[in-house]
C-alpha atoms as a PDB file:
ATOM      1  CA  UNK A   1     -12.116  -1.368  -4.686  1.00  0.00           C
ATOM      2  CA  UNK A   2     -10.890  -0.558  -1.146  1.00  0.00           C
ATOM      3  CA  UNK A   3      -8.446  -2.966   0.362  1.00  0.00           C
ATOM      4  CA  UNK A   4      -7.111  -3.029   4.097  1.00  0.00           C
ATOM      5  CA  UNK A   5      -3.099  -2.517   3.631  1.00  0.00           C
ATOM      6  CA  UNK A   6      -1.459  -3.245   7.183  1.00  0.00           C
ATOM      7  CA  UNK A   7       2.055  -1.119   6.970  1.00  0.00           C
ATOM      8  CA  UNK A   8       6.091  -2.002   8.250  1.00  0.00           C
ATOM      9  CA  UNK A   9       7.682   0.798   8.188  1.00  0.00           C
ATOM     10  CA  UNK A  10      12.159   0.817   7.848  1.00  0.00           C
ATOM     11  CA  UNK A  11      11.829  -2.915   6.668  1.00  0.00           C
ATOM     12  CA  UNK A  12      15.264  -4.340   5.165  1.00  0.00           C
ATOM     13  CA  UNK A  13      13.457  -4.597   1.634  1.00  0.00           C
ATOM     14  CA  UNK A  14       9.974  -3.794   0.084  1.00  0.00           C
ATOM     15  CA  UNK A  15       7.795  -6.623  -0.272  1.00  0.00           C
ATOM     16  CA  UNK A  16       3.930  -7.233  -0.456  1.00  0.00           C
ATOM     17  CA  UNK A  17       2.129 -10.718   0.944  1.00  0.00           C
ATOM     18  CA  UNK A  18      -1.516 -10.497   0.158  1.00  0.00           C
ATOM     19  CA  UNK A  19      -3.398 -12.156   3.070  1.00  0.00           C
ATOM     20  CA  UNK A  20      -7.076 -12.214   0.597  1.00  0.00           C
ATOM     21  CA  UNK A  21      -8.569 -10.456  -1.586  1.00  0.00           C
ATOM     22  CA  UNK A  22      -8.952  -7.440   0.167  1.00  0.00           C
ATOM     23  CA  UNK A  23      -6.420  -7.250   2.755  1.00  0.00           C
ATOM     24  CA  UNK A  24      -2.488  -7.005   2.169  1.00  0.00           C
ATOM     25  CA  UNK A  25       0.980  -6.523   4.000  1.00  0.00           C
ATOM     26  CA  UNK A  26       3.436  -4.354   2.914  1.00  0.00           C
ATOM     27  CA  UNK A  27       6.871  -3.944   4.183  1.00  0.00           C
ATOM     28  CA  UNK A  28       9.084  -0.403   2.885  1.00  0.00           C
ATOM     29  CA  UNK A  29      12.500   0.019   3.275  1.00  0.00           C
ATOM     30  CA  UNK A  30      11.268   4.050   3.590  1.00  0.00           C
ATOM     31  CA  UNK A  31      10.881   5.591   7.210  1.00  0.00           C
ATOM     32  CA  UNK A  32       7.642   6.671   8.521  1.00  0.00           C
ATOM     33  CA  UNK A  33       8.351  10.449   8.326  1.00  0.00           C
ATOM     34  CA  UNK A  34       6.798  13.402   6.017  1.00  0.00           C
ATOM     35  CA  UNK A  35       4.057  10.511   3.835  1.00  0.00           C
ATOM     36  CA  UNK A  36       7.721   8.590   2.634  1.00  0.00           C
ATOM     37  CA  UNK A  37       6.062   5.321   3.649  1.00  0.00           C
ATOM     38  CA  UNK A  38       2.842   6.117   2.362  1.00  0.00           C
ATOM     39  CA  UNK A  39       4.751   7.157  -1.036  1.00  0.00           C
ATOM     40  CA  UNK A  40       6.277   3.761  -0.953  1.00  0.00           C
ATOM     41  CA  UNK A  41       3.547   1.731   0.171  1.00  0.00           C
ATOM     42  CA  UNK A  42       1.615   3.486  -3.270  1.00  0.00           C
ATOM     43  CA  UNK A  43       4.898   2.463  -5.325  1.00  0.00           C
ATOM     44  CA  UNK A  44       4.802  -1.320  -3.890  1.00  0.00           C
ATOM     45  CA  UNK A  45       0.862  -1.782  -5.427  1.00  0.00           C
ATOM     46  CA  UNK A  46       1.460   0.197  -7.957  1.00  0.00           C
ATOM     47  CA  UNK A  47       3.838  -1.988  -9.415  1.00  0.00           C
ATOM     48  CA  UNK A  48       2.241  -5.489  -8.182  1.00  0.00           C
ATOM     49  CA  UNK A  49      -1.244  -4.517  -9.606  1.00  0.00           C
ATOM     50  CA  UNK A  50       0.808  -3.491 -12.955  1.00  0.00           C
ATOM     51  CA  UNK A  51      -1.315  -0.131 -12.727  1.00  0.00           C
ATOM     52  CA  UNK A  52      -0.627   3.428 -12.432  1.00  0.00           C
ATOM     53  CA  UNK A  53       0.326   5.409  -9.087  1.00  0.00           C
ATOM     54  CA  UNK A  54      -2.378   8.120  -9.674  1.00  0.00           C
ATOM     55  CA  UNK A  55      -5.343   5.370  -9.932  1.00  0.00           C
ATOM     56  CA  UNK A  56      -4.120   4.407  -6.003  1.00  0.00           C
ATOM     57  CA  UNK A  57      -5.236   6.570  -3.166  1.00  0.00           C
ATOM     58  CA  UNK A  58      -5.080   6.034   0.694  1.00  0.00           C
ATOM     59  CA  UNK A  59      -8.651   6.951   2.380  1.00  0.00           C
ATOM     60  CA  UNK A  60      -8.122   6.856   5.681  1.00  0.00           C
ATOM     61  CA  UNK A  61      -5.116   6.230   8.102  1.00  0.00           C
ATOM     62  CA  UNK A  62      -2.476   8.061   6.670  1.00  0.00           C
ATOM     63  CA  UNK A  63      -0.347   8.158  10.103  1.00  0.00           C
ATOM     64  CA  UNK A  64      -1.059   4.957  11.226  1.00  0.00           C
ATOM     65  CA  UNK A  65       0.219   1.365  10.159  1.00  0.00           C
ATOM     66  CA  UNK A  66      -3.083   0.497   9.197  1.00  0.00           C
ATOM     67  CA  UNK A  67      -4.673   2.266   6.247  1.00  0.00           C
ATOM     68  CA  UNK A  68      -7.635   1.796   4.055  1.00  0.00           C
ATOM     69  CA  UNK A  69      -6.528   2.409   0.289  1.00  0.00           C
ATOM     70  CA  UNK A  70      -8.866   3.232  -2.652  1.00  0.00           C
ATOM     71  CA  UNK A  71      -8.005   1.293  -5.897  1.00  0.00           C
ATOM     72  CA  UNK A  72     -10.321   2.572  -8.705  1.00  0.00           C
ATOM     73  CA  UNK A  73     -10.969   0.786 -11.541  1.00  0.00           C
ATOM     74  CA  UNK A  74      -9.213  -2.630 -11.328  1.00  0.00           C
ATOM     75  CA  UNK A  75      -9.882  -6.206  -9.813  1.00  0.00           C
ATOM     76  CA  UNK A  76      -7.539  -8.908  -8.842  1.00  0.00           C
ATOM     77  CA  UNK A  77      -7.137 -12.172 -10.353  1.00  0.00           C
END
C-alpha cells in the first residue's frame, strides 16, 4: 500500500490526522535536517498502524514535505 503523507516539520507535538484512506498529515516535533523528520514521520505510523518501523519505507520525496510512503503488507480498517 502506498499512501500520500503531507509533512510539518518542528511542530509543538507529533500527531497524525488521516484525511482517507490513502492520504495522511503528520506533524513532528523533529527538525527537517539530516532524514530526523523522515525518522519521525516513520515512528508516528509506525506506532498508529501498530506495525513495525522496518515494514514502512518512504518512495519518493524524501526532502520535501510531501512524500509518497510504501507500507507493505497491511490495510487499514
Amino acid at each position: 500500500m502506498i499512501i500520500t503523507v503531507h509533512v510539518k516539520p518542528r511542530s509543538r507535538q507529533n500527531k497524525i490526522e488521516w484525511i482517507d484512506e490513502e492520504t495522511v498529515k503528520i506533524s513532528v516535533t523533529a527538525i527537517a535536517e539530516k532524514g530526523k523528520a523522515n525518522d519521525a514521520v516513520i515512528e508516528v505510523l509506525s506506532n498508529d498502524l501498530d506495525i513495525a518501523k522496518s515494514r514502512i519505507e518512504i518512495v519518493r520525496g524524501k526532502t520535501t514535505r510531501i512524500k509518497q510512503v510504501e507500507i507493505n503488507n497491511v490495510t487499514r480498517e
